[in-house]
PDB file of N, CA and C in Angstrom:
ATOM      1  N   UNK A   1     -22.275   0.412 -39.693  1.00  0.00           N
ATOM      2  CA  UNK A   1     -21.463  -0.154 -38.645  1.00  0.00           C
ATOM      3  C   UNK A   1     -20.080  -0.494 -39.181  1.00  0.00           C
ATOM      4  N   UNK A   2     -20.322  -1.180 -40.583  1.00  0.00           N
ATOM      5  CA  UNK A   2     -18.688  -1.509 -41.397  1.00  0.00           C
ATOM      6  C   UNK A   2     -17.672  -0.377 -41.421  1.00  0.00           C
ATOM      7  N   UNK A   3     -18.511   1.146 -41.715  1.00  0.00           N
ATOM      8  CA  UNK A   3     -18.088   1.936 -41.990  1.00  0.00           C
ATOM      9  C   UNK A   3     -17.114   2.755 -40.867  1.00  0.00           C
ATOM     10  N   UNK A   4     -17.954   2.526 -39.798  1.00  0.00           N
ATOM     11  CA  UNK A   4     -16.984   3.123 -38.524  1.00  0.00           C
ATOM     12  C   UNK A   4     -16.424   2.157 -38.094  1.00  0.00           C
ATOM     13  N   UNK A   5     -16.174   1.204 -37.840  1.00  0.00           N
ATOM     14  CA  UNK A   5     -15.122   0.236 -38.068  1.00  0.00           C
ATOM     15  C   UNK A   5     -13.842   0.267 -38.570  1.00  0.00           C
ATOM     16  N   UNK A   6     -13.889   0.997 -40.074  1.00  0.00           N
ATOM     17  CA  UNK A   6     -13.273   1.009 -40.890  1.00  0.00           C
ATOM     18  C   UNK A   6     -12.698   2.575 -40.897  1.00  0.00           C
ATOM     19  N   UNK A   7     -13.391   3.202 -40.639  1.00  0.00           N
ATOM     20  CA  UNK A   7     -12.654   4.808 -39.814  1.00  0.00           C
ATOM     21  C   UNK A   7     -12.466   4.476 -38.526  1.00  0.00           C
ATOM     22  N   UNK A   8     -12.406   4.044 -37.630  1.00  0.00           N
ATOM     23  CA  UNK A   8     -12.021   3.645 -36.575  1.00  0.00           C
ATOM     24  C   UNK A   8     -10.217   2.851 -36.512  1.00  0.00           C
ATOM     25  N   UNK A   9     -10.388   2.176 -37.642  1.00  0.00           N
ATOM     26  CA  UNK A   9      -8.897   1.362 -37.929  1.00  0.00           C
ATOM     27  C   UNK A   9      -7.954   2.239 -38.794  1.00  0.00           C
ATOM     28  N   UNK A  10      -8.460   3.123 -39.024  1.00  0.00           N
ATOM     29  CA  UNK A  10      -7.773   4.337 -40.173  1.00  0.00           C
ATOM     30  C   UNK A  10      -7.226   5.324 -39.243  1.00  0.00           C
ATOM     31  N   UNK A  11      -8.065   5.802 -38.221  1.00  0.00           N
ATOM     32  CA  UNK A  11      -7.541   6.778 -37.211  1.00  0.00           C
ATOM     33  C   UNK A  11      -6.498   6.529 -36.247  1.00  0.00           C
ATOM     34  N   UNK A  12      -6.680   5.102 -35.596  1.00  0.00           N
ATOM     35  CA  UNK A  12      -5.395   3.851 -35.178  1.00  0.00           C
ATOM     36  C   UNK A  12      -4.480   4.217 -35.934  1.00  0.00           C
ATOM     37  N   UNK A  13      -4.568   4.331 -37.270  1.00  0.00           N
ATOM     38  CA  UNK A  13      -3.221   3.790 -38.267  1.00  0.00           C
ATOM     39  C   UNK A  13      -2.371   5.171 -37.994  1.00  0.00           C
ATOM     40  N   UNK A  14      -3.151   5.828 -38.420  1.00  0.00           N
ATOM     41  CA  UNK A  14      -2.800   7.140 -38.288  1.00  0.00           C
ATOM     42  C   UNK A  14      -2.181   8.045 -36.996  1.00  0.00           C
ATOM     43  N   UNK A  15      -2.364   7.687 -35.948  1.00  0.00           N
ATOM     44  CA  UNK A  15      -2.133   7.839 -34.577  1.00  0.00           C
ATOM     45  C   UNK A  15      -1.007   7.035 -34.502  1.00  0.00           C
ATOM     46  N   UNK A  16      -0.818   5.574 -34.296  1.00  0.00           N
ATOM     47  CA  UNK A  16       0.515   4.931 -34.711  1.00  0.00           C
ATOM     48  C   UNK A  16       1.183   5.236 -35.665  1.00  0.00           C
ATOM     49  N   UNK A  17       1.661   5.988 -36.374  1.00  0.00           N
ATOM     50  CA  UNK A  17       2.422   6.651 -37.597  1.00  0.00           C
ATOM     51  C   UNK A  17       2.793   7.938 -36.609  1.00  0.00           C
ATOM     52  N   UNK A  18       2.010   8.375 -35.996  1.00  0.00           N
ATOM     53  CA  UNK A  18       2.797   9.483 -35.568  1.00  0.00           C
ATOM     54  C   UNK A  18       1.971  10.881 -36.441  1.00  0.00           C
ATOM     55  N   UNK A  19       1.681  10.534 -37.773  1.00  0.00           N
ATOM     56  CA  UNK A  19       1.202  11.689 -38.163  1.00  0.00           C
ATOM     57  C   UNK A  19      -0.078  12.463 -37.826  1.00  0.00           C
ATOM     58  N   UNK A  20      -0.019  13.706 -38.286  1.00  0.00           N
ATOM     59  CA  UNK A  20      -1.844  14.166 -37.777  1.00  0.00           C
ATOM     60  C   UNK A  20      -1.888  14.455 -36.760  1.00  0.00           C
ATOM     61  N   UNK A  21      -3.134  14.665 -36.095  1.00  0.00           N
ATOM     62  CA  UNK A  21      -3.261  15.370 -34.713  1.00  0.00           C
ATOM     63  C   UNK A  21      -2.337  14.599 -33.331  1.00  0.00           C
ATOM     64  N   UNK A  22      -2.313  13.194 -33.628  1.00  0.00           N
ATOM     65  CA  UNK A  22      -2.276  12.294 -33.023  1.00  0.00           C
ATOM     66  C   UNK A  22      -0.480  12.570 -32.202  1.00  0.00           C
ATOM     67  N   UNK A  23       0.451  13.756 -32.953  1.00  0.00           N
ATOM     68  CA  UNK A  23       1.591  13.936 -32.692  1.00  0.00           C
ATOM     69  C   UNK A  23       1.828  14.325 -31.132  1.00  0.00           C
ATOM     70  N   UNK A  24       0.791  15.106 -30.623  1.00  0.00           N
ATOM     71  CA  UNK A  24       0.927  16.084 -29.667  1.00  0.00           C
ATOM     72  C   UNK A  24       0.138  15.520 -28.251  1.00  0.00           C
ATOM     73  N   UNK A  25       0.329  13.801 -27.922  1.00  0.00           N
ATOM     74  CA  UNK A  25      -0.313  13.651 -26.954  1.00  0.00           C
ATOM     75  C   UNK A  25       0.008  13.923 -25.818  1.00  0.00           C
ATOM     76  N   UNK A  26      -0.142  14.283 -24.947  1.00  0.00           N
ATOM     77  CA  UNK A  26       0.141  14.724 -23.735  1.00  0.00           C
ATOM     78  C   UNK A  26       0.781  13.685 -22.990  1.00  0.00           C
ATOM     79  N   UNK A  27       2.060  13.719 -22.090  1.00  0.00           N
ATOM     80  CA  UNK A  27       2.217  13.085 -21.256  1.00  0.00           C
ATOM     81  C   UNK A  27       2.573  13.670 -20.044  1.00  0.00           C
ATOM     82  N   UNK A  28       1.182  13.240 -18.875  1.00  0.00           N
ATOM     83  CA  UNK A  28       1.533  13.835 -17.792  1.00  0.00           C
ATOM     84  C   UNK A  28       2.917  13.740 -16.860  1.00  0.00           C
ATOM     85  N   UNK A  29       2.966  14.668 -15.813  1.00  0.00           N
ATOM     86  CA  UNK A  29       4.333  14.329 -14.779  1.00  0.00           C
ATOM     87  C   UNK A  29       3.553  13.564 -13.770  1.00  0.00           C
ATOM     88  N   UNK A  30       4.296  12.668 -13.178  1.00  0.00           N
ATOM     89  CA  UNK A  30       3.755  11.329 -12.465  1.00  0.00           C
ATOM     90  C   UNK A  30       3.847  11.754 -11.151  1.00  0.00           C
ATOM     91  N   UNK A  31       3.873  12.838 -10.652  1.00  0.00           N
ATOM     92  CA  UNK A  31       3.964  13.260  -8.997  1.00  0.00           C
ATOM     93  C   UNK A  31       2.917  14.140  -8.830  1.00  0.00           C
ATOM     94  N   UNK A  32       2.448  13.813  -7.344  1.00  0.00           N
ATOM     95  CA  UNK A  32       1.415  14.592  -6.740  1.00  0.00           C
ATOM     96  C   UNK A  32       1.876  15.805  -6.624  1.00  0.00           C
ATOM     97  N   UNK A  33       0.177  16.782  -6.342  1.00  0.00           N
ATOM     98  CA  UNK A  33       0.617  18.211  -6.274  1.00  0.00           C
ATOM     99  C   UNK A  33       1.341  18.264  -4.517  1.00  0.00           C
ATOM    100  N   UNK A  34       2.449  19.138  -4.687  1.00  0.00           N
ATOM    101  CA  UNK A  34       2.724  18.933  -2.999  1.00  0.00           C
ATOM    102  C   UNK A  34       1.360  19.166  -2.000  1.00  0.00           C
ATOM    103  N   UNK A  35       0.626  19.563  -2.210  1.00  0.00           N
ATOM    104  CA  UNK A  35      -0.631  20.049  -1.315  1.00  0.00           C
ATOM    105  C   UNK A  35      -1.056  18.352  -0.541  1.00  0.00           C
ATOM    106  N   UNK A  36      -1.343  17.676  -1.760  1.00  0.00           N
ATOM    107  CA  UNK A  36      -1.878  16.509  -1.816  1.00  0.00           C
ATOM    108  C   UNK A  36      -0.792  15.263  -1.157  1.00  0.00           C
ATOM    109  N   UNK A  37       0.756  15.823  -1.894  1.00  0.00           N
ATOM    110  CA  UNK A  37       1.652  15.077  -1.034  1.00  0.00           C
ATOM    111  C   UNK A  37       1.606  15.631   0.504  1.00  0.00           C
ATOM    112  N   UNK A  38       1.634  16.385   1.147  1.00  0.00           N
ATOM    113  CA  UNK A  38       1.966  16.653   2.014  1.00  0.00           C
ATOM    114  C   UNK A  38       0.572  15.992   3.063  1.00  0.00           C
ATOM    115  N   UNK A  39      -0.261  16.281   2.838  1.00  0.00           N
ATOM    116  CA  UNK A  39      -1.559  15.512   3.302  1.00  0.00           C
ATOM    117  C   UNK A  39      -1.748  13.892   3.374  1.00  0.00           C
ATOM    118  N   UNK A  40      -0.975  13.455   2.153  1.00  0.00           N
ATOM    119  CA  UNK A  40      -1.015  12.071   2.391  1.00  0.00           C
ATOM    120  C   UNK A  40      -0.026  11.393   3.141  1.00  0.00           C
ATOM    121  N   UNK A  41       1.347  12.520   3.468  1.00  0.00           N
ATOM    122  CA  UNK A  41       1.951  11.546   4.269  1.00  0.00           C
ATOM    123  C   UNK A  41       1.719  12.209   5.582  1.00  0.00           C
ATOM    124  N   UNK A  42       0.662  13.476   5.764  1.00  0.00           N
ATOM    125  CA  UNK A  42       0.334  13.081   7.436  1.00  0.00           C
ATOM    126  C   UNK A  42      -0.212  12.066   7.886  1.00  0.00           C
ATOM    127  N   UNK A  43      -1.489  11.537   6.753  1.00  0.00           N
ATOM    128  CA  UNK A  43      -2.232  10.771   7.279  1.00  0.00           C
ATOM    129  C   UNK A  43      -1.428   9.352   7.190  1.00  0.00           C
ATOM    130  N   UNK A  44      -0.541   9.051   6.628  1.00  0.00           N
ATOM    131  CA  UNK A  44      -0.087   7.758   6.106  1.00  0.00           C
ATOM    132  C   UNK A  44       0.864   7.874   7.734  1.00  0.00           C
ATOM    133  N   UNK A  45       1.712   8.976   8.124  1.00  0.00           N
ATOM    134  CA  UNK A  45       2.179   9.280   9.853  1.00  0.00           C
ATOM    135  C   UNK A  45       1.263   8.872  10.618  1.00  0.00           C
ATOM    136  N   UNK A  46       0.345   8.897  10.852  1.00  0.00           N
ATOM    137  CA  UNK A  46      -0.729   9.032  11.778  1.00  0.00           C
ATOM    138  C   UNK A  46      -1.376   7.355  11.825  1.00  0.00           C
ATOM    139  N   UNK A  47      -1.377   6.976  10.340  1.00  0.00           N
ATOM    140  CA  UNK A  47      -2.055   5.538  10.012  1.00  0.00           C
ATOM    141  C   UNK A  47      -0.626   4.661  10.715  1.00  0.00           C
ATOM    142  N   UNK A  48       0.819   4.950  10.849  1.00  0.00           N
ATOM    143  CA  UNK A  48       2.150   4.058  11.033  1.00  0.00           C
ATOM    144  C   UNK A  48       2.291   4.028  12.527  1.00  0.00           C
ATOM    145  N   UNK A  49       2.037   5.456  13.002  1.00  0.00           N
ATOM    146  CA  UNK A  49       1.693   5.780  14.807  1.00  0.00           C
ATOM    147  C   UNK A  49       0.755   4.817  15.161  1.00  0.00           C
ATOM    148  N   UNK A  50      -0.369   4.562  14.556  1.00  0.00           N
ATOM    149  CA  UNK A  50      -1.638   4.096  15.285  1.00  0.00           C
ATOM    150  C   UNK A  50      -1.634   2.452  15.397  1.00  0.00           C
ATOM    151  N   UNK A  51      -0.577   1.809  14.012  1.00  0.00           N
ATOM    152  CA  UNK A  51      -0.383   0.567  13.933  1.00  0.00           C
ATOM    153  C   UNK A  51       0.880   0.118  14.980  1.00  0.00           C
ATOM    154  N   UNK A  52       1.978   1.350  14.943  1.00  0.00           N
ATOM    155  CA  UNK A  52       2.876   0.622  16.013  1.00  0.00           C
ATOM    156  C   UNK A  52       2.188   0.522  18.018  1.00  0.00           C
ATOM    157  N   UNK A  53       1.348   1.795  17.610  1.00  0.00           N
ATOM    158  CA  UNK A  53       0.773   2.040  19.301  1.00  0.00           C
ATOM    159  C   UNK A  53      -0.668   0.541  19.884  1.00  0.00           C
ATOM    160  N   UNK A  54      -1.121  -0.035  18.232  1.00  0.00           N
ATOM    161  CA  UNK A  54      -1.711  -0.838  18.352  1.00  0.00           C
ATOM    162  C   UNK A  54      -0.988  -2.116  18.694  1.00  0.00           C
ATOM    163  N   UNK A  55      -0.061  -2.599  18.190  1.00  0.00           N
ATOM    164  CA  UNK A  55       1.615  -3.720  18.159  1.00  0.00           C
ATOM    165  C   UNK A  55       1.657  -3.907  19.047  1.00  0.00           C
ATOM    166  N   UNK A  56       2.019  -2.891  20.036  1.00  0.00           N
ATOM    167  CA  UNK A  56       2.547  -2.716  21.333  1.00  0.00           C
ATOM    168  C   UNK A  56       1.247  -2.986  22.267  1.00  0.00           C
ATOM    169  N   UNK A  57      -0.064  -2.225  21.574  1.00  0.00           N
ATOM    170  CA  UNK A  57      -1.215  -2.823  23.054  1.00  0.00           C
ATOM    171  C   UNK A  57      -1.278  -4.179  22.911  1.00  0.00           C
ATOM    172  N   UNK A  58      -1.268  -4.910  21.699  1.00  0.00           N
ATOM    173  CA  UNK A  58      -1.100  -5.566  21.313  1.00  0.00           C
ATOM    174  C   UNK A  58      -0.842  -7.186  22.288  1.00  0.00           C
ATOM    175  N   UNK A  59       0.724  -6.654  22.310  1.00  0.00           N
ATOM    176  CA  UNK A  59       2.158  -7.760  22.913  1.00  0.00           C
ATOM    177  C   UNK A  59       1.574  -7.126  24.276  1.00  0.00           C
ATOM    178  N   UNK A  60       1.540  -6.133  25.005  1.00  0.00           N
ATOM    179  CA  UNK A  60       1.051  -6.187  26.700  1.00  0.00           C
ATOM    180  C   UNK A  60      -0.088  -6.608  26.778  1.00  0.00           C
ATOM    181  N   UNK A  61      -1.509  -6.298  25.992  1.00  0.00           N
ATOM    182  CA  UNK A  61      -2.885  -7.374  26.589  1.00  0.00           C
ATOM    183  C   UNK A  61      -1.967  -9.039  26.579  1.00  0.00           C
ATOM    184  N   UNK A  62      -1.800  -9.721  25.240  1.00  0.00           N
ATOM    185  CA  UNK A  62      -1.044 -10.639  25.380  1.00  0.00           C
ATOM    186  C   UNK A  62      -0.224 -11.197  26.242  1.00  0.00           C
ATOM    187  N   UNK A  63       0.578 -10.933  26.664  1.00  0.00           N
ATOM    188  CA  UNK A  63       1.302 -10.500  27.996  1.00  0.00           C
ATOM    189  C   UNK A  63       0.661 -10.762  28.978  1.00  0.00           C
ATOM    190  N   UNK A  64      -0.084 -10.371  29.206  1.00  0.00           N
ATOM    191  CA  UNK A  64      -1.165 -10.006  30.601  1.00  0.00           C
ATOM    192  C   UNK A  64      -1.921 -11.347  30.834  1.00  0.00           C
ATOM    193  N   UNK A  65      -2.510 -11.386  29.474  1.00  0.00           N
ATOM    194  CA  UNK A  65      -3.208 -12.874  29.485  1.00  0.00           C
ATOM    195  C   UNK A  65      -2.349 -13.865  29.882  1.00  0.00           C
ATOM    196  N   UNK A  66      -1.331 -13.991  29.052  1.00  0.00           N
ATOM    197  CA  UNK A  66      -0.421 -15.428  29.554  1.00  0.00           C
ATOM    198  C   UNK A  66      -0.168 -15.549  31.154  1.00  0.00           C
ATOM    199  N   UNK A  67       0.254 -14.152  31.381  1.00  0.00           N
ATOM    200  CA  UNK A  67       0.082 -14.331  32.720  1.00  0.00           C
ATOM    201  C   UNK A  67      -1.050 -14.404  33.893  1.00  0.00           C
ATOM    202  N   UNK A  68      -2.110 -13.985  33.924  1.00  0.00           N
ATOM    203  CA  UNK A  68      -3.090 -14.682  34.289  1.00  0.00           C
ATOM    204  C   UNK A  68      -3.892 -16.110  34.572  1.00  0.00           C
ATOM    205  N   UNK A  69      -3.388 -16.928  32.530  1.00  0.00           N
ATOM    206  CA  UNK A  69      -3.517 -17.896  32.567  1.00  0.00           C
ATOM    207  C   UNK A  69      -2.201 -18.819  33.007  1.00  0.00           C
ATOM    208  N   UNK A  70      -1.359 -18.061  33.312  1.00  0.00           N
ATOM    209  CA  UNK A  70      -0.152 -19.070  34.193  1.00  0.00           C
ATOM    210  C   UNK A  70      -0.837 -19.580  35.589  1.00  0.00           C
ATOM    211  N   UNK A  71      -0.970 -18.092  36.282  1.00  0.00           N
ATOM    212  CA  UNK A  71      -1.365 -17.915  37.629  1.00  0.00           C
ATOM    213  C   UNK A  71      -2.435 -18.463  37.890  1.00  0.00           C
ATOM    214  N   UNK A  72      -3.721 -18.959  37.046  1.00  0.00           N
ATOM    215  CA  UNK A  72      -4.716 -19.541  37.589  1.00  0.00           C
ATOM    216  C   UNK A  72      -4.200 -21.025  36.911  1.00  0.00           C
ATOM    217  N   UNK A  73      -3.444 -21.110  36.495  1.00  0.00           N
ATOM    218  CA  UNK A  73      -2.928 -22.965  36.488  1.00  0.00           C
ATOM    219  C   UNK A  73      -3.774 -23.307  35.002  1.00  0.00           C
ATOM    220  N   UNK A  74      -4.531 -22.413  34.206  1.00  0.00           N
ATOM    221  CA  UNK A  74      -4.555 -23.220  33.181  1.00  0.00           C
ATOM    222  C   UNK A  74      -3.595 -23.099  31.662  1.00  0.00           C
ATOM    223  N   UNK A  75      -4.159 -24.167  30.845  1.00  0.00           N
ATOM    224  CA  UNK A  75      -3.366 -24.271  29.837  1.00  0.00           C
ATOM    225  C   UNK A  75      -3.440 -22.902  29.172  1.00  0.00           C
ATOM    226  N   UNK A  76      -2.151 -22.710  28.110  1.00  0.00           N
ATOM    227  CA  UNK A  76      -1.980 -21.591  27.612  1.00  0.00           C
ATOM    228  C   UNK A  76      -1.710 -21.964  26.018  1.00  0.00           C
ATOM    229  N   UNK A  77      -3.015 -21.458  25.183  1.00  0.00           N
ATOM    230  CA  UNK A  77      -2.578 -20.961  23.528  1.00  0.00           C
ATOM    231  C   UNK A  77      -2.210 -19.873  22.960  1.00  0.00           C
ATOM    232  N   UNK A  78      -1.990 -18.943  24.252  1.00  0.00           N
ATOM    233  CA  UNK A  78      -1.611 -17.346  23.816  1.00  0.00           C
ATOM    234  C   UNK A  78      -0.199 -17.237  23.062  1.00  0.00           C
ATOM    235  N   UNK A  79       0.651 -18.534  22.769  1.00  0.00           N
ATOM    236  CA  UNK A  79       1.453 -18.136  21.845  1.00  0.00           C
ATOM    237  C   UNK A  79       1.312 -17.825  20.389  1.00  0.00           C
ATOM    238  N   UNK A  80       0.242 -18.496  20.223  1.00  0.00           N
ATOM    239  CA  UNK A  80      -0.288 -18.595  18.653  1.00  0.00           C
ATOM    240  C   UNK A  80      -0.806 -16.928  18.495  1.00  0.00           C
ATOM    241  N   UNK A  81      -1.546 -16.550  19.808  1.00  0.00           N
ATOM    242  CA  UNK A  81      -1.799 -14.785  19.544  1.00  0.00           C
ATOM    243  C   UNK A  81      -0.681 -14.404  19.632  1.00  0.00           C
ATOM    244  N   UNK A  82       0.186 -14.534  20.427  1.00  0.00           N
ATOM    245  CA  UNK A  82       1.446 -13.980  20.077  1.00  0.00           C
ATOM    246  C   UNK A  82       2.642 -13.577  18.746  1.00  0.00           C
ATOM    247  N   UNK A  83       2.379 -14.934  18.675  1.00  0.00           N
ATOM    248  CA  UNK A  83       2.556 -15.022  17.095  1.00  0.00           C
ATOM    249  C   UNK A  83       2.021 -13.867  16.154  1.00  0.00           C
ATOM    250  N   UNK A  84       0.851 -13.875  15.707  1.00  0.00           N
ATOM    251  CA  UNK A  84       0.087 -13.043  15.631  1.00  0.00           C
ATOM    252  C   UNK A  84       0.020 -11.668  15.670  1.00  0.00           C
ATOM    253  N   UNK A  85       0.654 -11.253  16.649  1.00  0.00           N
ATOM    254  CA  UNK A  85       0.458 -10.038  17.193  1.00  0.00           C
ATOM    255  C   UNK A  85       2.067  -9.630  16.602  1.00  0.00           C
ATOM    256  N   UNK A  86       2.915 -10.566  16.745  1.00  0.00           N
ATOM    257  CA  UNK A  86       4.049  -9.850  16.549  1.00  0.00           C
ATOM    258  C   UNK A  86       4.110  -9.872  15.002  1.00  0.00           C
ATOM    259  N   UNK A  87       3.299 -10.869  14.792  1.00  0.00           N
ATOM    260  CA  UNK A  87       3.489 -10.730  12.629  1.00  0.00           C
ATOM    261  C   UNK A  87       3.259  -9.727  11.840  1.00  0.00           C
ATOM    262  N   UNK A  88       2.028  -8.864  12.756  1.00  0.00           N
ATOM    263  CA  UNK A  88       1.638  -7.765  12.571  1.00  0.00           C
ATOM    264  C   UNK A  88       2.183  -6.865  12.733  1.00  0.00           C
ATOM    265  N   UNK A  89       2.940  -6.798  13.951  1.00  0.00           N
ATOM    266  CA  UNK A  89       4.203  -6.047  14.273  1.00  0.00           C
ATOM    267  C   UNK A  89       5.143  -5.647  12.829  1.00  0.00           C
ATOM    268  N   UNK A  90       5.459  -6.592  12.472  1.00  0.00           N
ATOM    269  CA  UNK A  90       6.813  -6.852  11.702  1.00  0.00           C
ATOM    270  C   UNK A  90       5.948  -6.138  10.335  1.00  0.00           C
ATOM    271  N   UNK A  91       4.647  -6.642  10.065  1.00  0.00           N
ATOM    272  CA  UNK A  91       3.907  -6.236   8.619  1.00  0.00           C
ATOM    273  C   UNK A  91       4.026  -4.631   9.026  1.00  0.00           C
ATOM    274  N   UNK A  92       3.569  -4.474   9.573  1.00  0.00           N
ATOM    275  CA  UNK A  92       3.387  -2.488  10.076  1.00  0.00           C
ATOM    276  C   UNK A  92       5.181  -1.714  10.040  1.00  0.00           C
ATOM    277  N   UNK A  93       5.701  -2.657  10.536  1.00  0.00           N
ATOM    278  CA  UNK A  93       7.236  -1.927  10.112  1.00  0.00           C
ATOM    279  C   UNK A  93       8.184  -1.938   9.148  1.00  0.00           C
ATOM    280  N   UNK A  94       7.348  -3.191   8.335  1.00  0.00           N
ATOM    281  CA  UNK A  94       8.126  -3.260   7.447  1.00  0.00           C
ATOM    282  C   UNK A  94       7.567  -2.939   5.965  1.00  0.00           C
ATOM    283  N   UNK A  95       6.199  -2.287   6.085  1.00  0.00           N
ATOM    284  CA  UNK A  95       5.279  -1.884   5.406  1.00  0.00           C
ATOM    285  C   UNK A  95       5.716  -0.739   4.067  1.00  0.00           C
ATOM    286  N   UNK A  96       6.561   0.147   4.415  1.00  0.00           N
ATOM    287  CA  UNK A  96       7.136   1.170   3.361  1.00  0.00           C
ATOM    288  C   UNK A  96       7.902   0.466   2.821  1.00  0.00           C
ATOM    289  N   UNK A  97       9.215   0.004   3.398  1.00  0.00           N
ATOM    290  CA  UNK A  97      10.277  -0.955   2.700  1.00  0.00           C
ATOM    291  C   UNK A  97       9.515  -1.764   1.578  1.00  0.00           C
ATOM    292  N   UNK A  98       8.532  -2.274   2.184  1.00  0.00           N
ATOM    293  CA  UNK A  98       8.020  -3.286   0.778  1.00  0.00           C
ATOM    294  C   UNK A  98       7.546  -2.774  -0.102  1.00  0.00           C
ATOM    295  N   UNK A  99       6.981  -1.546   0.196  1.00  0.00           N
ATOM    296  CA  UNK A  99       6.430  -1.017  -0.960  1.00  0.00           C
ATOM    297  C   UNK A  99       7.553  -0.223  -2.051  1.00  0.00           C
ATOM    298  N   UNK A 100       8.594   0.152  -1.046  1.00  0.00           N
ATOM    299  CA  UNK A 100       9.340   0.917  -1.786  1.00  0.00           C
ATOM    300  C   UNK A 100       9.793  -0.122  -2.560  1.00  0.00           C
ATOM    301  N   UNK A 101      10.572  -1.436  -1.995  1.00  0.00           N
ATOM    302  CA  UNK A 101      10.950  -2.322  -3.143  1.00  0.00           C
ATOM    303  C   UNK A 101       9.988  -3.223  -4.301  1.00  0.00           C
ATOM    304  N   UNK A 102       8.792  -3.363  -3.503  1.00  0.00           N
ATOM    305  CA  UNK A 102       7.728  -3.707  -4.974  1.00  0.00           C
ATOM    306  C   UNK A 102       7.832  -2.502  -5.989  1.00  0.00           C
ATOM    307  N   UNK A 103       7.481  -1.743  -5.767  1.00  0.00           N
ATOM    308  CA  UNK A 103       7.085  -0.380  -6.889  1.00  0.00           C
ATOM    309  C   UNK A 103       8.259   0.711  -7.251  1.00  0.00           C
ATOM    310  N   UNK A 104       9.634   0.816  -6.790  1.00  0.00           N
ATOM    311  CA  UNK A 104      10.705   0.969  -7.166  1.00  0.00           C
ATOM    312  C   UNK A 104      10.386   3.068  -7.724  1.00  0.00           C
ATOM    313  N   UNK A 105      10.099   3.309  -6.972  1.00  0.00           N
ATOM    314  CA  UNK A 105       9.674   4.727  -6.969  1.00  0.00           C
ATOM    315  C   UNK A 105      11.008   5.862  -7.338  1.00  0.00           C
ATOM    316  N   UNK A 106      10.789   6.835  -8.183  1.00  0.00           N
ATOM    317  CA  UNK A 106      11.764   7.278  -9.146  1.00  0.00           C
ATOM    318  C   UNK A 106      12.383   6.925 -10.172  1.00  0.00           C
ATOM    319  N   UNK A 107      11.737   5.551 -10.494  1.00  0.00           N
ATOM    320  CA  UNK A 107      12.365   4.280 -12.038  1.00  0.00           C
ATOM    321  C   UNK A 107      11.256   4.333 -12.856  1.00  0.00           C
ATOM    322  N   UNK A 108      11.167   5.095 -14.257  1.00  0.00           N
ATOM    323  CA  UNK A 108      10.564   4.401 -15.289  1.00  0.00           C
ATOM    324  C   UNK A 108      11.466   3.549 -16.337  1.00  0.00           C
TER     325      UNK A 108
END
């Protein structure tokens, strides 16, 4: 067990030096194959369509309710769904932007 241990910390050394096999490691390119890009941003289209078309059913059920509960005279907490509904709004549109500025894409 000492022994591979001890070739184990030798092959390290050796790999950090640069010398030996250890010269020629591969470093991949960090972009998808277009096949794979092109597929992920249909579906990522399709996932941004479905969240703004949801937003929007969203703010009109909402809508609808408040007004109902106007018209039959009772109290109304549908602002807090409102709230709600539009936060989601704002998360769904503003969803790439954040990512683009968290993860800073084209910068190593």
């Amino acid at each position: 067990m000492l022994h591979s241990l001890h070739a184990d910390a030798m092959n390290f050394a050796v790999l950090a030096q640069g010398d030996g096999a250890g010269t020629n490691v591969p470093d991949p390119e960090r972009k998808a194959p277009p096949k794979l890009a092109a597929a992920v941003d249909t579906v990522l289209g399709i996932v941004g369509w479905a969240g703004t078309a949801a937003g929007v059913a969203g703010v009109l059920i909402t809508g609808t309710m408040m007004a109902v509960s106007m018209k039959r005279g009772e109290g109304s907490e549908h602002m807090s769904r409102l709230g709600m509904v539009l936060g989601g709004c704002v998360l769904v549109a503003t969803a790439g932007p954040i990512i683009t500025f968290v993860f800073q894409p084209g910068t190593e």
